[in-house]
N, C-alpha and C. Protein backbone atom coordinates (compact mmCIF):
# COMPACT_ATOMS: atom_id res chain seq x y z
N UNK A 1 -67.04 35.37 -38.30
CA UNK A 1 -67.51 36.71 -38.60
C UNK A 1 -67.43 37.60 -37.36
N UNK A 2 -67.39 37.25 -35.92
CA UNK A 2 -67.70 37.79 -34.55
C UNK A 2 -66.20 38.44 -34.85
N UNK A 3 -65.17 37.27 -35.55
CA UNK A 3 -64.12 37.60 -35.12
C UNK A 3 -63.48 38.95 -35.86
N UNK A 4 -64.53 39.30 -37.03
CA UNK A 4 -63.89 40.25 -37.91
C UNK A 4 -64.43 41.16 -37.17
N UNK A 5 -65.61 41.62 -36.32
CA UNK A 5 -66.05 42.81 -35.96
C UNK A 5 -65.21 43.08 -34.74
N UNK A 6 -64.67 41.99 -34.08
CA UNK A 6 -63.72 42.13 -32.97
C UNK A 6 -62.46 43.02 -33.60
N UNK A 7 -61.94 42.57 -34.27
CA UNK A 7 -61.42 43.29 -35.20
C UNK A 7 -61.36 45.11 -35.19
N UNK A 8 -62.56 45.32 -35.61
CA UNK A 8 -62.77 46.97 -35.52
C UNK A 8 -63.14 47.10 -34.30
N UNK A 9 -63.84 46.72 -33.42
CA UNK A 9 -64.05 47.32 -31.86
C UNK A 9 -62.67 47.68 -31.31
N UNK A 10 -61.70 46.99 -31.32
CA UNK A 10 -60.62 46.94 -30.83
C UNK A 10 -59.77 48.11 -31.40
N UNK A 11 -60.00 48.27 -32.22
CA UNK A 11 -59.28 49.85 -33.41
C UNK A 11 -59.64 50.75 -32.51
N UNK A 12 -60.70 50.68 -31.77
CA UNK A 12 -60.83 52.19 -31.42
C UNK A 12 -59.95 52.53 -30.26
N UNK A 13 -59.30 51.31 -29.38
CA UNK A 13 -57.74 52.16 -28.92
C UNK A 13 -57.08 52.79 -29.23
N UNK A 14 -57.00 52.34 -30.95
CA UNK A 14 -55.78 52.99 -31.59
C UNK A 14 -55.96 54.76 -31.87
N UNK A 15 -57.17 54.85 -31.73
CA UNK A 15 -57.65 56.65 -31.52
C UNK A 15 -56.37 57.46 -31.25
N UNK A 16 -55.75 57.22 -29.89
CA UNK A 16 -54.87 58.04 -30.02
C UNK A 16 -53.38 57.80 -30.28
N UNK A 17 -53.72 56.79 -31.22
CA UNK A 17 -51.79 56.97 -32.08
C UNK A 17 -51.92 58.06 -33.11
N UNK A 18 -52.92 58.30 -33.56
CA UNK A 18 -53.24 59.54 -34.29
C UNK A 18 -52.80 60.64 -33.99
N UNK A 19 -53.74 61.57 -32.92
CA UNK A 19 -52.89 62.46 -32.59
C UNK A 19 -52.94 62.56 -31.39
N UNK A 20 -51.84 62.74 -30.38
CA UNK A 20 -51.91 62.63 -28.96
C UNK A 20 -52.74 64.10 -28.39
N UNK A 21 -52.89 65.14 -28.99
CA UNK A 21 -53.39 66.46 -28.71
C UNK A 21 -54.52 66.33 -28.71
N UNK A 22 -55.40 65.42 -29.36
CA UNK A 22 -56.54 65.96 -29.58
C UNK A 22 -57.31 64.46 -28.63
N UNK A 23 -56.48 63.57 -28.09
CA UNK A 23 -57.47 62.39 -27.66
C UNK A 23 -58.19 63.08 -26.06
N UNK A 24 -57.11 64.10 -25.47
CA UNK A 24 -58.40 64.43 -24.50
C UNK A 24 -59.85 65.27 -24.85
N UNK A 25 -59.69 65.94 -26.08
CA UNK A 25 -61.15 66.38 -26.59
C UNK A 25 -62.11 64.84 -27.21
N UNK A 26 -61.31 64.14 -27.59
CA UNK A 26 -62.10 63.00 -28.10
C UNK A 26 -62.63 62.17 -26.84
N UNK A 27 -61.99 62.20 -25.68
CA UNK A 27 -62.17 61.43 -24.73
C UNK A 27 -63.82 60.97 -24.72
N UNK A 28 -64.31 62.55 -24.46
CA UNK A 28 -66.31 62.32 -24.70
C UNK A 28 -66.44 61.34 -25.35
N UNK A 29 -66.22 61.57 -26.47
CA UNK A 29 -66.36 60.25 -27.69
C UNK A 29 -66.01 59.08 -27.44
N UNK A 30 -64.87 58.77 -27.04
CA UNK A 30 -65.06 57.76 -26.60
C UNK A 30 -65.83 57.21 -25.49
N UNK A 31 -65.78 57.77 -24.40
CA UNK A 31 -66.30 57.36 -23.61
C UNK A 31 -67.65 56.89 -23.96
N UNK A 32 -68.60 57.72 -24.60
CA UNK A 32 -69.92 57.49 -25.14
C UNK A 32 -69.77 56.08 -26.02
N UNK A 33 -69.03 56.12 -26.48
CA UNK A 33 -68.65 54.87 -27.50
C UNK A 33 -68.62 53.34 -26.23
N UNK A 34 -67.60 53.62 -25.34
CA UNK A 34 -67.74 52.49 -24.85
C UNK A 34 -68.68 52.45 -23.82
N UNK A 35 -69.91 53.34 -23.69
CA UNK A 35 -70.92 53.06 -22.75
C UNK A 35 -72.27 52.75 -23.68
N UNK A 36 -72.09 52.26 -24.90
CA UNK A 36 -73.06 52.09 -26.06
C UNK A 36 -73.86 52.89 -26.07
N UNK A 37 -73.76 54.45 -26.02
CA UNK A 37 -74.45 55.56 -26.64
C UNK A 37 -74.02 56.23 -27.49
N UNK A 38 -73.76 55.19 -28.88
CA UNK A 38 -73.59 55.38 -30.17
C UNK A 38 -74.15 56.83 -30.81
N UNK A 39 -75.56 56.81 -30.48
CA UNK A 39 -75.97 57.93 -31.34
C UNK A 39 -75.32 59.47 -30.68
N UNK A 40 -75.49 59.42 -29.19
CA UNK A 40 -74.98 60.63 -28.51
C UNK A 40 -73.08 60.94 -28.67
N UNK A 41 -72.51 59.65 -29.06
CA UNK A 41 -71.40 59.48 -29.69
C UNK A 41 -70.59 60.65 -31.00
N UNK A 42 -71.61 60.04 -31.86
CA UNK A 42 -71.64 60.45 -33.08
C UNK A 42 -72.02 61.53 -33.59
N UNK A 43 -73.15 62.28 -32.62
CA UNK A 43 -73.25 63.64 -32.81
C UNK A 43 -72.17 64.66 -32.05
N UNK A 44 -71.54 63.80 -31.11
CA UNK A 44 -70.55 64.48 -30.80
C UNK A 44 -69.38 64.03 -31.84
N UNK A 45 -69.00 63.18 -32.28
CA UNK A 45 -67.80 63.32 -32.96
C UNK A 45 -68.36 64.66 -34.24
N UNK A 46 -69.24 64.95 -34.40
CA UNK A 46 -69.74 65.27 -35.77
C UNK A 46 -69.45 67.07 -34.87
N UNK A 47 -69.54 67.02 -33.71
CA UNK A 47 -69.12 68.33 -33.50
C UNK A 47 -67.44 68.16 -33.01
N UNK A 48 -66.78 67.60 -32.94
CA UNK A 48 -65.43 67.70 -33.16
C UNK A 48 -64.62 67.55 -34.43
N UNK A 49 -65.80 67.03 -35.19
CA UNK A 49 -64.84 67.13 -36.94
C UNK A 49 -65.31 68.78 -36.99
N UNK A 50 -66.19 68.85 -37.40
CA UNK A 50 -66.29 70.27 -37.23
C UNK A 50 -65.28 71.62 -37.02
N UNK A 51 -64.84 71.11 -35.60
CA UNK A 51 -63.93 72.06 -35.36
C UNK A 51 -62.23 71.56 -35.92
N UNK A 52 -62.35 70.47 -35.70
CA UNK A 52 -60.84 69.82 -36.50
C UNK A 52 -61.74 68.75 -37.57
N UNK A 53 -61.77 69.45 -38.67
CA UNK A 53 -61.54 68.56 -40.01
C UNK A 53 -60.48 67.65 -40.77
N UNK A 54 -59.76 67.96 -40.14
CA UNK A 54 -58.73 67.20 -41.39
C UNK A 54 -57.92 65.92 -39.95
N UNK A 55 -58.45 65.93 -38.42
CA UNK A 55 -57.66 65.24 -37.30
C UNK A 55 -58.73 63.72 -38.03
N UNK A 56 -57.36 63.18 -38.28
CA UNK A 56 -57.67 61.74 -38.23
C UNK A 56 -58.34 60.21 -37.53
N UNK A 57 -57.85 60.92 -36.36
CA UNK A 57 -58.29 60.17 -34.98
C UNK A 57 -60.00 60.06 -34.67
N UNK A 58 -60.27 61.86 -34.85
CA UNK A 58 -61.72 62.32 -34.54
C UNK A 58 -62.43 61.57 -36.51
N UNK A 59 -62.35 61.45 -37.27
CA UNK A 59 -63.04 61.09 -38.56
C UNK A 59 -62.59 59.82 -38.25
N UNK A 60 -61.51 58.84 -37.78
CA UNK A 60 -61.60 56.91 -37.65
C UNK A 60 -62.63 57.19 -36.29
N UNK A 61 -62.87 58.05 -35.47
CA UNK A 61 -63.72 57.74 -34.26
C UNK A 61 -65.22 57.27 -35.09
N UNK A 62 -65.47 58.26 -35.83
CA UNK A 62 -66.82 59.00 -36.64
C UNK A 62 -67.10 57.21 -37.37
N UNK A 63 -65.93 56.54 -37.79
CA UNK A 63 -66.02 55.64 -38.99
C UNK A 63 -66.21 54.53 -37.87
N UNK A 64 -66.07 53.94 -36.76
CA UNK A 64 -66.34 53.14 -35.83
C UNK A 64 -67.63 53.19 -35.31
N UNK A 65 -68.14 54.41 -35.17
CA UNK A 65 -69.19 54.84 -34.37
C UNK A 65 -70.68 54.14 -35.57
N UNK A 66 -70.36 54.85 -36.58
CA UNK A 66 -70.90 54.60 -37.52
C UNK A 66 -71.47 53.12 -38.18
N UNK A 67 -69.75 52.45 -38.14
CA UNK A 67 -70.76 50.64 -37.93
C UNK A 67 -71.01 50.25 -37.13
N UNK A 68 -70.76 50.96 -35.30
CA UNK A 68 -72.48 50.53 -34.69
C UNK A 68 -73.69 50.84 -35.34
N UNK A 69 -73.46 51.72 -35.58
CA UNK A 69 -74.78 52.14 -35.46
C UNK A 69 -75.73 51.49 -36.75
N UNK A 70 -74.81 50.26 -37.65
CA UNK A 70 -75.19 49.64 -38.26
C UNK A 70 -75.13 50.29 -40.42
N UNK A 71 -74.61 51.93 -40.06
CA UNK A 71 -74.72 52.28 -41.41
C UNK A 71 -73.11 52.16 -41.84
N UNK A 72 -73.28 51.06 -42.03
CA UNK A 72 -72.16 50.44 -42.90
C UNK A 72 -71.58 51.37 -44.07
N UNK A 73 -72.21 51.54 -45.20
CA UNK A 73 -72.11 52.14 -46.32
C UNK A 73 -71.02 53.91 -45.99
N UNK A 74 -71.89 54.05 -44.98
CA UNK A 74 -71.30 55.75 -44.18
C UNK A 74 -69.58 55.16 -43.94
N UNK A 75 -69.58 54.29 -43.12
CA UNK A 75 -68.28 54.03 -42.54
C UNK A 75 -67.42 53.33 -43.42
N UNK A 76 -67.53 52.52 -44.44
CA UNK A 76 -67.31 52.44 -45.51
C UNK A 76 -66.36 53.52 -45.91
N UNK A 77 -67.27 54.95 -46.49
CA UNK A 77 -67.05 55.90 -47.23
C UNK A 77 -65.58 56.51 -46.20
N UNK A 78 -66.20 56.38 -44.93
CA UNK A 78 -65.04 57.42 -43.94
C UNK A 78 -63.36 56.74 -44.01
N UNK A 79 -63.79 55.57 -44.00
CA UNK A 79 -62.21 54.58 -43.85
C UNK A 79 -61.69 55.11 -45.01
N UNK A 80 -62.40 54.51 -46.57
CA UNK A 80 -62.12 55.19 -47.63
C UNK A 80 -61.01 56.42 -47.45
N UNK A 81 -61.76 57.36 -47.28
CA UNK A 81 -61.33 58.67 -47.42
C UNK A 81 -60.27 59.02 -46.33
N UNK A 82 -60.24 58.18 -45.71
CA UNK A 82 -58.98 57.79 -44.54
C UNK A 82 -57.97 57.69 -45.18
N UNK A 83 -58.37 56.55 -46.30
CA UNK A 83 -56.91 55.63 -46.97
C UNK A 83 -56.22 56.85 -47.61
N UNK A 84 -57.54 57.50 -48.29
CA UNK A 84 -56.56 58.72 -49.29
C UNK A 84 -56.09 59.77 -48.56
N UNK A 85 -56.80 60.42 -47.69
CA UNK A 85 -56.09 61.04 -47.10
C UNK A 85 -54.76 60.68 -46.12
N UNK A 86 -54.59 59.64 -45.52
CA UNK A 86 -53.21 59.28 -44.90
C UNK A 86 -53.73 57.76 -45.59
N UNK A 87 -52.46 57.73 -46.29
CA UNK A 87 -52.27 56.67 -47.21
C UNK A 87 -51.42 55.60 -46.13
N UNK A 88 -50.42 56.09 -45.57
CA UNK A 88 -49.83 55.48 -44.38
C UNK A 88 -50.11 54.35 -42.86
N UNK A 89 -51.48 54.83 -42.61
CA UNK A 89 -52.50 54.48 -41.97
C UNK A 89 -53.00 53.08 -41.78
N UNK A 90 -52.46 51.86 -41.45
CA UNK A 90 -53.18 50.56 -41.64
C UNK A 90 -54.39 50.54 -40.77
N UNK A 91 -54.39 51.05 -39.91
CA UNK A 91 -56.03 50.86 -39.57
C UNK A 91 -57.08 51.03 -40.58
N UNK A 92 -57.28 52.15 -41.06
CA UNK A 92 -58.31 52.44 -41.86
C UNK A 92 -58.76 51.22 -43.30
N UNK A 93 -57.72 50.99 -43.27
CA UNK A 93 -57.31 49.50 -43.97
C UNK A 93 -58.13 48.78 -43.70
N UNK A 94 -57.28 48.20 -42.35
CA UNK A 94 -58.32 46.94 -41.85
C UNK A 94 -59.67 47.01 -41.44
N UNK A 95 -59.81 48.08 -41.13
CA UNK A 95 -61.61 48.10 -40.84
C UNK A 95 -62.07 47.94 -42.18
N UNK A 96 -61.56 49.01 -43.28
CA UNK A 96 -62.24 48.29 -44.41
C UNK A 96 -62.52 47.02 -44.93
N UNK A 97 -61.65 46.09 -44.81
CA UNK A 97 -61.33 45.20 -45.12
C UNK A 97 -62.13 43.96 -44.20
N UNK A 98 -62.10 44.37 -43.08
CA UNK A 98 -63.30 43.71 -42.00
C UNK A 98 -65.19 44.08 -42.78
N UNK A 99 -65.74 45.28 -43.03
CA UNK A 99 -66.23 45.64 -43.76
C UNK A 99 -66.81 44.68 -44.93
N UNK A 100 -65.85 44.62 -45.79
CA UNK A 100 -66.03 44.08 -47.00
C UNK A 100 -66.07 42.25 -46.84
N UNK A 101 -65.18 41.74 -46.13
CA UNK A 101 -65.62 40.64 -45.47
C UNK A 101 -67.07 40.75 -45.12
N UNK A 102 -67.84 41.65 -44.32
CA UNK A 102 -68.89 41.27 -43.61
C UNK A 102 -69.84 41.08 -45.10
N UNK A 103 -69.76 41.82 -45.64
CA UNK A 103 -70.72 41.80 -47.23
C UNK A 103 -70.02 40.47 -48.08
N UNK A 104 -69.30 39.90 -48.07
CA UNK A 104 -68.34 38.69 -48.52
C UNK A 104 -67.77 38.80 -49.99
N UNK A 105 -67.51 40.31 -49.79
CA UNK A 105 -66.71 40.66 -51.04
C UNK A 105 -64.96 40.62 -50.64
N UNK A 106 -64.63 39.56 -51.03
CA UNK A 106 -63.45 38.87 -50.21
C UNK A 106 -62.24 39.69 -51.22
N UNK A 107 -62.38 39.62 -52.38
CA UNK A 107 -61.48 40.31 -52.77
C UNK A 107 -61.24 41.62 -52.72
N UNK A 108 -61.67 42.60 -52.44
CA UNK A 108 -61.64 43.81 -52.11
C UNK A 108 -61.22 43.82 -50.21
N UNK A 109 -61.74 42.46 -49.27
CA UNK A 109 -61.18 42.76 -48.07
C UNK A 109 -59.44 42.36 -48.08
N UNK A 110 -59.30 41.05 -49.14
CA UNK A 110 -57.82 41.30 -48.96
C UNK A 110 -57.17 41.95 -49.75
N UNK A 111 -57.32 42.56 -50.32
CA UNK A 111 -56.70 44.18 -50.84
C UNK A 111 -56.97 45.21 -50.00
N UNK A 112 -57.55 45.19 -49.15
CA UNK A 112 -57.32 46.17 -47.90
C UNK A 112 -56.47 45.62 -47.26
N UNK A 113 -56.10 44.59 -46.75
CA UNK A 113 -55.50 44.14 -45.83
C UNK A 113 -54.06 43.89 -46.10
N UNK A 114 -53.96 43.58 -47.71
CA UNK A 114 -52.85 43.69 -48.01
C UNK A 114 -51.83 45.10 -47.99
N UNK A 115 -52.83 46.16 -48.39
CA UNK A 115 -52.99 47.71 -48.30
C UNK A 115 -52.10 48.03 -46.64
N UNK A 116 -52.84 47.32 -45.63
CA UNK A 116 -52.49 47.58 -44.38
C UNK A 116 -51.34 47.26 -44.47
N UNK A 117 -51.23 46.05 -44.49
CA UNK A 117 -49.44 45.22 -43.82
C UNK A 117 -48.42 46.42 -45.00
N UNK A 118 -49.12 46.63 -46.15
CA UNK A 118 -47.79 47.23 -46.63
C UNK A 118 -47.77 48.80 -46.25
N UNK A 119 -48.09 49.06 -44.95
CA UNK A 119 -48.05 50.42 -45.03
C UNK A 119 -47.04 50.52 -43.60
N UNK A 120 -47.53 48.93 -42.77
CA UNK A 120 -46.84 48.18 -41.27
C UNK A 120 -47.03 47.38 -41.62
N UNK A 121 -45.64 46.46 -41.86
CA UNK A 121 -45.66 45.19 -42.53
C UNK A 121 -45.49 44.33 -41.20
N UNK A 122 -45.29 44.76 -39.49
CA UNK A 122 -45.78 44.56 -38.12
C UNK A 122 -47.00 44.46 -37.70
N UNK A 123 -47.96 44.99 -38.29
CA UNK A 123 -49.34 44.74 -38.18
C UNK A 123 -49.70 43.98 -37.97
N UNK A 124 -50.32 43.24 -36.53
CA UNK A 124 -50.53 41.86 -36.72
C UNK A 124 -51.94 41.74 -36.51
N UNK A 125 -52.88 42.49 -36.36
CA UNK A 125 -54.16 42.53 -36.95
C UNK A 125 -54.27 42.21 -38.31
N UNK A 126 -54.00 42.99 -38.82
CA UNK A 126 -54.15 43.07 -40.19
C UNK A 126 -53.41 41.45 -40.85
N UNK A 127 -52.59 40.88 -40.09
CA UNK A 127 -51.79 39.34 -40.70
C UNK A 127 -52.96 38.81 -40.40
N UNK A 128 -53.20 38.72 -39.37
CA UNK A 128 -54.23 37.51 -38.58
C UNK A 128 -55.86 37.99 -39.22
N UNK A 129 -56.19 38.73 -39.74
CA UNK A 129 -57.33 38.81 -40.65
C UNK A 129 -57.40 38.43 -41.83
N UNK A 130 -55.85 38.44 -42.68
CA UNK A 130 -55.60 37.66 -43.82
C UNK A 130 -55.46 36.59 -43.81
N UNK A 131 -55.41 35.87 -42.75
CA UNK A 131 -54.84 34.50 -42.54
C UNK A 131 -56.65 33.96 -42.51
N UNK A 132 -57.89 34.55 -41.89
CA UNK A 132 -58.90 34.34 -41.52
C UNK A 132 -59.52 34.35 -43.21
């Protein structure tokens, strides 16, 4: 299970394959993120969706931040709305799918995961979580 949350901690590099423009405004965010001040985090990502709504990078920041901070259900919803909005996207995938593992609703995590590889069938997060 350590190994599925390893899993999403590690996503939050991927911040800026999203969009390269916007990771020095996200930088705060992260940074707060990796100094475990989740909550001061999150009210800042919540003022950078704000100003960019629809940047992908800043709403997967929001969806990381969020299962620290333990409200699952929230981050849940954000990956979600990840998938539909960039359908393309295997991250948002696999965090779900890590997610739904943690609740041990197994079939819904490998249908995320399957979701992932077919979007980057290179993904090797997303292999090595199906394989788990």
């Amino acid at each position: 299970m350590k190994r599925w949350l390893a899993a999403i901690t590690l996503s939050i590099t991927l911040c800026g394959v999203f969009n390269i423009a916007s990771a020095v405004e996200l930088s705060e965010v992260e940074s707060l993120m990796r100094s475990g001040n989740y909550q001061a985090a999150l009210s800042k990502s919540e003022e950078y969706a704000r100003a960019n709504p629809t940047d992908p990078a800043g709403r997967f920041s929001r969806g990381l931040i969020l299962v620290r901070l333990n409200r699952v259900d929230e981050a849940i919803a954000v990956f979600n709305e990840l998938t539909r909005d960039y359908p393309r996207l295997p991250e948002p995938y696999n965090n779900l799918a890590v997610l739904h593992a943690q609740r041990k609703d197994f079939d819904k995590a490998q249908k995320a995961l399957e979701s992932a590889i077919a979007t980057n069938p290179s993904y090797a997060t997303a292999h090595e979580n199906l394989g788990d």
